[in-house]
PDB file of N, CA and C in Angstrom:
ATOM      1  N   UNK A   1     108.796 127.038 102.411  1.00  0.00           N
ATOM      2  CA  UNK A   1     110.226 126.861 102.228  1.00  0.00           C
ATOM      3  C   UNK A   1     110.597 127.269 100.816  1.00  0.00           C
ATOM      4  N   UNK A   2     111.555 128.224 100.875  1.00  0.00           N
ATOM      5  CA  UNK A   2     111.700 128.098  99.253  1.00  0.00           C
ATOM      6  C   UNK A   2     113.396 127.371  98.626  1.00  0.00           C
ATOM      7  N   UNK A   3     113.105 126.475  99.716  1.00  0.00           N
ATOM      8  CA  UNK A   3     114.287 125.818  99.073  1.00  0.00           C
ATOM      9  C   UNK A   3     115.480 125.396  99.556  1.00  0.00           C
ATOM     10  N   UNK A   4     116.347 124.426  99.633  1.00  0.00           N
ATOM     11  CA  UNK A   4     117.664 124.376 100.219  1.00  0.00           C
ATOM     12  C   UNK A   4     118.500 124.926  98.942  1.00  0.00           C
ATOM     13  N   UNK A   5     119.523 126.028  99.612  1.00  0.00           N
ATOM     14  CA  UNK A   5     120.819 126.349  99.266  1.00  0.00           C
ATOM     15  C   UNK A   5     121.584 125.558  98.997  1.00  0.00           C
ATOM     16  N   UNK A   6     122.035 124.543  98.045  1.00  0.00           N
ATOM     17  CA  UNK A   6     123.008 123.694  98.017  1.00  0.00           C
ATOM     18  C   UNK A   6     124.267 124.689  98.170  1.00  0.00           C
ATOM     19  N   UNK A   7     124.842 125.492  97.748  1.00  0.00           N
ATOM     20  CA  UNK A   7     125.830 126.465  98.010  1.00  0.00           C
ATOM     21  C   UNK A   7     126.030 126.879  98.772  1.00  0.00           C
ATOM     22  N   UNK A   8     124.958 127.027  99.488  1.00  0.00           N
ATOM     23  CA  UNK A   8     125.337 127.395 101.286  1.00  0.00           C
ATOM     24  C   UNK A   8     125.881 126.491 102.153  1.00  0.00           C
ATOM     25  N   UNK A   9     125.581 125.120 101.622  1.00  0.00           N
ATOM     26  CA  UNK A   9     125.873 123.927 102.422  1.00  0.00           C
ATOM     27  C   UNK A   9     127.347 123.929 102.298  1.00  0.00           C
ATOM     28  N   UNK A  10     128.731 123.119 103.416  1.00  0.00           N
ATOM     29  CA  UNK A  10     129.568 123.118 102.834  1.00  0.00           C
ATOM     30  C   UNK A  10     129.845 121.621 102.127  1.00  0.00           C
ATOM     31  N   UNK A  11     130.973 121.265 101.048  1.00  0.00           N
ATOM     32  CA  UNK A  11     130.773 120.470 100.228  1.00  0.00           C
ATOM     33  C   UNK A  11     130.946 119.329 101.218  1.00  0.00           C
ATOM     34  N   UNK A  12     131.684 119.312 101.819  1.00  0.00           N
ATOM     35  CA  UNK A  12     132.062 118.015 102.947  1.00  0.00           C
ATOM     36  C   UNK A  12     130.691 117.528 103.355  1.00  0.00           C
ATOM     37  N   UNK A  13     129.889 118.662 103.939  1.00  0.00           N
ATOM     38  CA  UNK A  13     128.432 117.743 104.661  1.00  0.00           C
ATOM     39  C   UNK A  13     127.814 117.275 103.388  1.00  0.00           C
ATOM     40  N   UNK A  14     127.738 117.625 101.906  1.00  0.00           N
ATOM     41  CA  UNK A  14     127.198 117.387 101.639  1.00  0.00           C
ATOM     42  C   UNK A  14     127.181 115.741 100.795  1.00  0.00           C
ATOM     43  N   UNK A  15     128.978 115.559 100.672  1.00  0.00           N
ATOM     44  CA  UNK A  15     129.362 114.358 100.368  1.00  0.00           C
ATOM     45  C   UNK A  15     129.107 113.440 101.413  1.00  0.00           C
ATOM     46  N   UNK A  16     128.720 113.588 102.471  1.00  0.00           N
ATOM     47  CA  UNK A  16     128.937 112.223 103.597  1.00  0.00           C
ATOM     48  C   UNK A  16     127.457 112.620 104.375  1.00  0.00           C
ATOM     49  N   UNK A  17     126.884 113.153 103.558  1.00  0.00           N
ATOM     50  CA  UNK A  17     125.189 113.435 104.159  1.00  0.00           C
ATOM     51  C   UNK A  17     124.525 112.225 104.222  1.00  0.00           C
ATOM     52  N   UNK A  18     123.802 111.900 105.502  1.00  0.00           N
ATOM     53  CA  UNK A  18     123.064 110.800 105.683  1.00  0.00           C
ATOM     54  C   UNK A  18     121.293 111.417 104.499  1.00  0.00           C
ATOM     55  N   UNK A  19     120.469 110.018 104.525  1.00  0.00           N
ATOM     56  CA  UNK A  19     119.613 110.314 104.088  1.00  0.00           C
ATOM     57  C   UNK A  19     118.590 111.091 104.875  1.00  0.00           C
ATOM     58  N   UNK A  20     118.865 110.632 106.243  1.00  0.00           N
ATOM     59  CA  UNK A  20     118.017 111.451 107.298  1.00  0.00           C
ATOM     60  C   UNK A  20     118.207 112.453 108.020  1.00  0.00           C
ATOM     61  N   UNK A  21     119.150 113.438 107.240  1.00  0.00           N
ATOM     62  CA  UNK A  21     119.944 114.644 107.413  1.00  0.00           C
ATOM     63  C   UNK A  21     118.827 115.528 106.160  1.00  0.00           C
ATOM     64  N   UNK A  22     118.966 114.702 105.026  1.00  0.00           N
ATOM     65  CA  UNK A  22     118.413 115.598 103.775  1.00  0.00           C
ATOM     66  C   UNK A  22     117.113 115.545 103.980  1.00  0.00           C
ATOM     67  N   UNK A  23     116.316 114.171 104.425  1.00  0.00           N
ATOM     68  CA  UNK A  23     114.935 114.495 104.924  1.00  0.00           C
ATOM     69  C   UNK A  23     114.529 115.482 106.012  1.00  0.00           C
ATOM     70  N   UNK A  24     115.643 115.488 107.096  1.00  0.00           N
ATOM     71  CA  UNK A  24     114.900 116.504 108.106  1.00  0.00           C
ATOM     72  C   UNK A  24     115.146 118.165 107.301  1.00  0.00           C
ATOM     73  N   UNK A  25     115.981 118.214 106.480  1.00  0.00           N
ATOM     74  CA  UNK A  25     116.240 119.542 106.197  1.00  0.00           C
ATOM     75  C   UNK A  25     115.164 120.110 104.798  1.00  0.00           C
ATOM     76  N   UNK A  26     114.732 118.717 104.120  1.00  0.00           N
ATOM     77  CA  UNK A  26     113.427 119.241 103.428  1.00  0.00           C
ATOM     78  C   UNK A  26     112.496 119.433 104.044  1.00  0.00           C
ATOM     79  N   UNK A  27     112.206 118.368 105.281  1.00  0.00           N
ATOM     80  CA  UNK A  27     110.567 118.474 106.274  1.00  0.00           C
ATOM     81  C   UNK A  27     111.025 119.824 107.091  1.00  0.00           C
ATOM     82  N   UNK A  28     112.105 120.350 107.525  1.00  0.00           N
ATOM     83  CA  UNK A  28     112.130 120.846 108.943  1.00  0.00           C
ATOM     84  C   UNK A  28     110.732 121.963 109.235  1.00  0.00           C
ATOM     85  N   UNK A  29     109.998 122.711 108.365  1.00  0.00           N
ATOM     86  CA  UNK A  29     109.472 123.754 108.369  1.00  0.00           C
ATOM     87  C   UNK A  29     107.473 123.048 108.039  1.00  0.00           C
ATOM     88  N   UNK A  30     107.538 121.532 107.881  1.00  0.00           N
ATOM     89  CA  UNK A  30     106.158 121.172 107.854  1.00  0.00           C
ATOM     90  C   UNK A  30     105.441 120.395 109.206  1.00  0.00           C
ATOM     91  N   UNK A  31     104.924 120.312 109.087  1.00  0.00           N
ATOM     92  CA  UNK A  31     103.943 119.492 110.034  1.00  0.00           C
ATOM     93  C   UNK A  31     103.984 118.166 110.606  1.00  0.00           C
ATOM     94  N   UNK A  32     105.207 117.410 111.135  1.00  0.00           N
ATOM     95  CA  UNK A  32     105.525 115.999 111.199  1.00  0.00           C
ATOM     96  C   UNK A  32     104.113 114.672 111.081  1.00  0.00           C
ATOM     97  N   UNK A  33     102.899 115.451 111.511  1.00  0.00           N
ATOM     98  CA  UNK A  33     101.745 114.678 111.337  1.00  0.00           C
ATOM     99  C   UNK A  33     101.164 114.518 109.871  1.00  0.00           C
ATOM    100  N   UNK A  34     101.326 115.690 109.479  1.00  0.00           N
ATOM    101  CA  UNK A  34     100.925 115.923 107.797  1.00  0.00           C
ATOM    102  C   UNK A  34     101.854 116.155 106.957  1.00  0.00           C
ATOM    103  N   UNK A  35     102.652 115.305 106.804  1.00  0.00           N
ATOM    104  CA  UNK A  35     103.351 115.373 105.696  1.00  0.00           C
ATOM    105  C   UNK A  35     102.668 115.085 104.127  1.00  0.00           C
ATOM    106  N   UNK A  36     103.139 116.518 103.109  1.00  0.00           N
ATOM    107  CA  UNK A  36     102.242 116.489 101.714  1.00  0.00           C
ATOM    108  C   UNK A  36     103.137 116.044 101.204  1.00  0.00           C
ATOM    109  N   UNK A  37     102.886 114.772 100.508  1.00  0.00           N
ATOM    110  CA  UNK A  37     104.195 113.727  99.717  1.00  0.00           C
ATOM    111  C   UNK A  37     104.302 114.823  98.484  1.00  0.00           C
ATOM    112  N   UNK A  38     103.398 115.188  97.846  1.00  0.00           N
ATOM    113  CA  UNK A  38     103.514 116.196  96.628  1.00  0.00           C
ATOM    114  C   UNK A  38     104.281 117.168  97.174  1.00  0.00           C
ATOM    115  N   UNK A  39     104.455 118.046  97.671  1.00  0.00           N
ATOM    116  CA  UNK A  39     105.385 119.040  98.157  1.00  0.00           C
ATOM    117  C   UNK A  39     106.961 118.659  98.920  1.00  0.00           C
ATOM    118  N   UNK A  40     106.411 117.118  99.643  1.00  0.00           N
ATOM    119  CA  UNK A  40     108.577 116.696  99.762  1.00  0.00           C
ATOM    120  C   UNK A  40     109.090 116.072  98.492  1.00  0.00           C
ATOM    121  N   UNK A  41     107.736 115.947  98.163  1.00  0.00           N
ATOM    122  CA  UNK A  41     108.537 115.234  96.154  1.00  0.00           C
ATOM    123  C   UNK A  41     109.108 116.490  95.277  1.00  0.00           C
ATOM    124  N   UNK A  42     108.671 117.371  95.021  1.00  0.00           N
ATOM    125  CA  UNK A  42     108.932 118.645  94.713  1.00  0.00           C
ATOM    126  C   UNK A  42     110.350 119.489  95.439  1.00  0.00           C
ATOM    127  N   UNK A  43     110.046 119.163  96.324  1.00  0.00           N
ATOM    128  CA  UNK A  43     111.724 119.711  97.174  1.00  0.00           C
ATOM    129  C   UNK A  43     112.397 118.750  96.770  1.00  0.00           C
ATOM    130  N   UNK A  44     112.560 117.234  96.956  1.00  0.00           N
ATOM    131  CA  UNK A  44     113.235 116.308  96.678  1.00  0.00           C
ATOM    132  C   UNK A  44     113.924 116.172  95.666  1.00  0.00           C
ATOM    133  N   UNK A  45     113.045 116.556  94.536  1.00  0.00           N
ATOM    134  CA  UNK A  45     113.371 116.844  93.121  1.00  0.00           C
ATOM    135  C   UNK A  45     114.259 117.885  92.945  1.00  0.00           C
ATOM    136  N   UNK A  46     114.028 119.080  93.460  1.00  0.00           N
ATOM    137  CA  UNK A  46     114.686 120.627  93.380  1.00  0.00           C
ATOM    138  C   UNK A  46     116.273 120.123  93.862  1.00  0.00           C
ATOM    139  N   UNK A  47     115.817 119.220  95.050  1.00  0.00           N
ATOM    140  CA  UNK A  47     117.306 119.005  95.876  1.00  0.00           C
ATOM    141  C   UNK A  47     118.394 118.572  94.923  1.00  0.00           C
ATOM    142  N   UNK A  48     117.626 117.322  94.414  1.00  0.00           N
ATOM    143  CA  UNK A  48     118.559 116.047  92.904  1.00  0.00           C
ATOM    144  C   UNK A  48     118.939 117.005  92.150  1.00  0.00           C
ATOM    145  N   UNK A  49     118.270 117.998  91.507  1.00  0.00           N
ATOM    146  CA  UNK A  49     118.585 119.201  90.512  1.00  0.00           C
ATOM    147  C   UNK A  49     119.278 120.135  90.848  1.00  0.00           C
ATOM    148  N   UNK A  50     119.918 120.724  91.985  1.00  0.00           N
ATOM    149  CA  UNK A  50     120.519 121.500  92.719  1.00  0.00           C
ATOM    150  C   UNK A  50     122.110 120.586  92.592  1.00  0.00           C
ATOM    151  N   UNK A  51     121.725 119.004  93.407  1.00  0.00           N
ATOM    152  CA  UNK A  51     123.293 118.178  93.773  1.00  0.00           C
ATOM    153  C   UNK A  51     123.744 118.115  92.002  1.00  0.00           C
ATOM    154  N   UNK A  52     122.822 117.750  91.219  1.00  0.00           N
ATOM    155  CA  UNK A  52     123.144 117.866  89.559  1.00  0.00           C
ATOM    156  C   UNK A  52     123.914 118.920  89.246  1.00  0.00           C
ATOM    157  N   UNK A  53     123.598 119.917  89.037  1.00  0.00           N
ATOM    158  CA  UNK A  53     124.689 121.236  89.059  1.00  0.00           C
ATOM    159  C   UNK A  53     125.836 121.254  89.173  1.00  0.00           C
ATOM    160  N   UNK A  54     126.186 120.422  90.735  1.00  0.00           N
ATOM    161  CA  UNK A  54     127.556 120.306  91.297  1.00  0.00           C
ATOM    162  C   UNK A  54     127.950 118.828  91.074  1.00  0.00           C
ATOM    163  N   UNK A  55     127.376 118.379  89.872  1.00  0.00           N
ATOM    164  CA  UNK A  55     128.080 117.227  89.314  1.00  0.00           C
ATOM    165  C   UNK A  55     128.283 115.910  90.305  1.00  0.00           C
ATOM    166  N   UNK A  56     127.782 115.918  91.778  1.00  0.00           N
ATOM    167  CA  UNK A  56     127.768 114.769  92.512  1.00  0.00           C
ATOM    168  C   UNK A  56     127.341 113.858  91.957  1.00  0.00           C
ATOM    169  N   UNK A  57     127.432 112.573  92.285  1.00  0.00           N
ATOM    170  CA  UNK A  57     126.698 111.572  92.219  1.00  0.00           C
ATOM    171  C   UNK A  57     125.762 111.145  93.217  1.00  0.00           C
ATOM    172  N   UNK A  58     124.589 110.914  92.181  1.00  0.00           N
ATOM    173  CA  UNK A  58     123.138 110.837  93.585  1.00  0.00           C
ATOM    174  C   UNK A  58     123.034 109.828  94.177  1.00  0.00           C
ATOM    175  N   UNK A  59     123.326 109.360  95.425  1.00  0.00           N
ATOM    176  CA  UNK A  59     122.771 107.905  95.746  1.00  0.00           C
ATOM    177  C   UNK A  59     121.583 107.584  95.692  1.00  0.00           C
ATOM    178  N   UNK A  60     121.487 106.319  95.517  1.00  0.00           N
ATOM    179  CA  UNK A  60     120.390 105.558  95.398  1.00  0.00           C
ATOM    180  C   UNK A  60     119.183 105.464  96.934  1.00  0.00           C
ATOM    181  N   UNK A  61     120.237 105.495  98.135  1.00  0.00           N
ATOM    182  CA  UNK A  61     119.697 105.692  99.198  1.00  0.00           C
ATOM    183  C   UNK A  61     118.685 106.755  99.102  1.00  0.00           C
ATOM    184  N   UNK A  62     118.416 107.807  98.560  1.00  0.00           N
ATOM    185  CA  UNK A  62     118.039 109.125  98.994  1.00  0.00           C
ATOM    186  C   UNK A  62     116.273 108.278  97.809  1.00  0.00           C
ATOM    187  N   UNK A  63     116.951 107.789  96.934  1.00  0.00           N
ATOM    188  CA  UNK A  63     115.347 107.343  96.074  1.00  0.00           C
ATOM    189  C   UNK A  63     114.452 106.264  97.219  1.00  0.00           C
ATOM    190  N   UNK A  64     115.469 105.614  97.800  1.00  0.00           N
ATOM    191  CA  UNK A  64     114.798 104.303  98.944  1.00  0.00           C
ATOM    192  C   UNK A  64     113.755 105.518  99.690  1.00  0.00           C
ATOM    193  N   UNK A  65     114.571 105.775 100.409  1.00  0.00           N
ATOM    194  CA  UNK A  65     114.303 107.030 101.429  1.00  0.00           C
ATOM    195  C   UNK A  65     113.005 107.496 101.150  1.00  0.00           C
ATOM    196  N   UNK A  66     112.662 108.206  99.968  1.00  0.00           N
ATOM    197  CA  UNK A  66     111.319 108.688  99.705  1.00  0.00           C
ATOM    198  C   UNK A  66     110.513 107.558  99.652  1.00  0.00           C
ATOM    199  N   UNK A  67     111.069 106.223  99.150  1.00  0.00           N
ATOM    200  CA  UNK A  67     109.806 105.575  98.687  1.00  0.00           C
ATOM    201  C   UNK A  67     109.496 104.660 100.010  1.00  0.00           C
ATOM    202  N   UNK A  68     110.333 104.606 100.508  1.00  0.00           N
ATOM    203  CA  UNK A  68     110.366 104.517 102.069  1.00  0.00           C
ATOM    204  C   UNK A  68     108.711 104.692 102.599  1.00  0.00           C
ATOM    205  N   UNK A  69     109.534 106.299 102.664  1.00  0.00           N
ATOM    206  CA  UNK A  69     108.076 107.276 103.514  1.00  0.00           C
ATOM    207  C   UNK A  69     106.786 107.253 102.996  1.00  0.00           C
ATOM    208  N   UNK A  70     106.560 107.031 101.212  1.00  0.00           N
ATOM    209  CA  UNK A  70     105.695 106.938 101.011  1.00  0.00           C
ATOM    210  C   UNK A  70     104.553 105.513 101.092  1.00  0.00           C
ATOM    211  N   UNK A  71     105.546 104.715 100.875  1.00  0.00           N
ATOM    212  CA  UNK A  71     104.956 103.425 101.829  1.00  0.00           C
ATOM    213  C   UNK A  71     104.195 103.669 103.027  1.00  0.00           C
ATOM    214  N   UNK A  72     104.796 104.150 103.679  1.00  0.00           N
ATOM    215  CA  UNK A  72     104.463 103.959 105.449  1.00  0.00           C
ATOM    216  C   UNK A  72     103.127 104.869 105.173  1.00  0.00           C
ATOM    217  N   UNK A  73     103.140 106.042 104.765  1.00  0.00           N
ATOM    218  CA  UNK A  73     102.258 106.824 105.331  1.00  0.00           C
ATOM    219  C   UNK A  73     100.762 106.198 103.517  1.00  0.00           C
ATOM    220  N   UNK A  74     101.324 105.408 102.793  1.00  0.00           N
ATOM    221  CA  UNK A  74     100.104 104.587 102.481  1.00  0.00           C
ATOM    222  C   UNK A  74      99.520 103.322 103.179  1.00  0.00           C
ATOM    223  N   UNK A  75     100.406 103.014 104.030  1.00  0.00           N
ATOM    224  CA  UNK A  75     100.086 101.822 104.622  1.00  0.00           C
ATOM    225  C   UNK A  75      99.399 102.198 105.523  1.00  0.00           C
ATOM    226  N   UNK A  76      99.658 103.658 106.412  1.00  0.00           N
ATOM    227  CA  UNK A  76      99.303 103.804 107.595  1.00  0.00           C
ATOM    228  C   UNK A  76      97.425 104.448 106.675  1.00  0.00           C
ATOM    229  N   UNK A  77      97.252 104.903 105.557  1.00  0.00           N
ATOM    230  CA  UNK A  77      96.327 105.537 105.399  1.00  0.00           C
ATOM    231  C   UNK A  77      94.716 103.948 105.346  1.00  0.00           C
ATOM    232  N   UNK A  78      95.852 102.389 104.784  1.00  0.00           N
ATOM    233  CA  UNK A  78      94.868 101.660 104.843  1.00  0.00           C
ATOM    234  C   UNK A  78      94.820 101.302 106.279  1.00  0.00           C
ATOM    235  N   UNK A  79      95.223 101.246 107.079  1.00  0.00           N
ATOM    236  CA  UNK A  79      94.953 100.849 108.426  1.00  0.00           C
ATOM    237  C   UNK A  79      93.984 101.460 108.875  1.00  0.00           C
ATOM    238  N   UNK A  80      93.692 103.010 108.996  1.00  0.00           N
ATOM    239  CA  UNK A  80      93.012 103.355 109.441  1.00  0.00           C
ATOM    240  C   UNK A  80      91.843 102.953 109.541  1.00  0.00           C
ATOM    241  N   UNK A  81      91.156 103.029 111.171  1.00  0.00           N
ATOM    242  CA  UNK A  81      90.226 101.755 111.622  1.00  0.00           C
ATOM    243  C   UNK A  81      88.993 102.429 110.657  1.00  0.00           C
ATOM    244  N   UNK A  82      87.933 101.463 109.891  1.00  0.00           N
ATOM    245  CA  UNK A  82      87.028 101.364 109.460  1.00  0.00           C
ATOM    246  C   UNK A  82      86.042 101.055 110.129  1.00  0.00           C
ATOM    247  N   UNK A  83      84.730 101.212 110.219  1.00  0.00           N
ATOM    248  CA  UNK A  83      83.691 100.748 111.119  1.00  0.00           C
ATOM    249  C   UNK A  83      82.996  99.190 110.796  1.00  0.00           C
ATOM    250  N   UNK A  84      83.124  98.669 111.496  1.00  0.00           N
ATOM    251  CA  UNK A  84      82.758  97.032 111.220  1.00  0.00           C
ATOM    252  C   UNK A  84      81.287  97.133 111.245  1.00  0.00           C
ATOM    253  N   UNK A  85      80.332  96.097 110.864  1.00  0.00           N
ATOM    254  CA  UNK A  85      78.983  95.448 111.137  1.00  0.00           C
ATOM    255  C   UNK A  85      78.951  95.307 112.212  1.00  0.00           C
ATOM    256  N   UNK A  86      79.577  94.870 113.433  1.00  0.00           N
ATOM    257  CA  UNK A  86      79.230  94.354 114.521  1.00  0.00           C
ATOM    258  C   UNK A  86      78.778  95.542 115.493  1.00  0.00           C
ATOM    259  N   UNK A  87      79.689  96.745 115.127  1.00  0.00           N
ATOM    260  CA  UNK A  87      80.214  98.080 115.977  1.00  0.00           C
ATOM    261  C   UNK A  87      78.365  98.427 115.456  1.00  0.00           C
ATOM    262  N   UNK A  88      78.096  98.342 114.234  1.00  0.00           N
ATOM    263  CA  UNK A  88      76.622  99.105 114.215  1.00  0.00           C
ATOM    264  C   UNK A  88      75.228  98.358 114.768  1.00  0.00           C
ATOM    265  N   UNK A  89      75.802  96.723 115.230  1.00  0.00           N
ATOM    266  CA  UNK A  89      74.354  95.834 116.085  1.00  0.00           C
ATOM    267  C   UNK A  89      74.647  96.068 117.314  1.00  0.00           C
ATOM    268  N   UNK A  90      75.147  96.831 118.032  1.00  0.00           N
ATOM    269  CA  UNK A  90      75.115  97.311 119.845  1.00  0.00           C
ATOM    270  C   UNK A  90      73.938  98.318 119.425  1.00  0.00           C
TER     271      UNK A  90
END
């Protein structure tokens, strides 16, 4: 991806943009299973620096949002099943 167009967007969507409008339009082109937090942090960033330009004000929602996702997919990384003692005395 090299990037969202903030200029292409028109200003209306971009004032009343949900947070899960701007996430699907940074993910749309990756892997929904593998998401690389380093690379939607990097767009994420580009995005804030792009809405900066045009002098918006950033909501706070859009910072939840990432830290959101990055929760889940650390939480989901400790879940992953480990092999117990018991699984190796059968």
């Amino acid at each position: 991806m090299e990037g969202i167009r903030i200029a292409e967007i028109p200003v209306e969507e971009l004032v009343g943009e949900s947070w899960e409008v701007v996430l699907h339009r940074l993910t749309e082109d990756m892997d929904p299973w593998d998401i690389d937090l380093t690379e939607l942090t990097r767009r994420f960033r580009d995005y804030l620096s792009a809405l900066r330009e045009l002098r918006f004000e950033i909501p706070g929602r859009m910072v939840l949002a990432c830290s959101i996702l990055l929760r889940m997919k650390s939480d989901g990384l400790l879940e992953e099943e480990a092999p117990t003692e018991r699984d190796d005395l059968v």
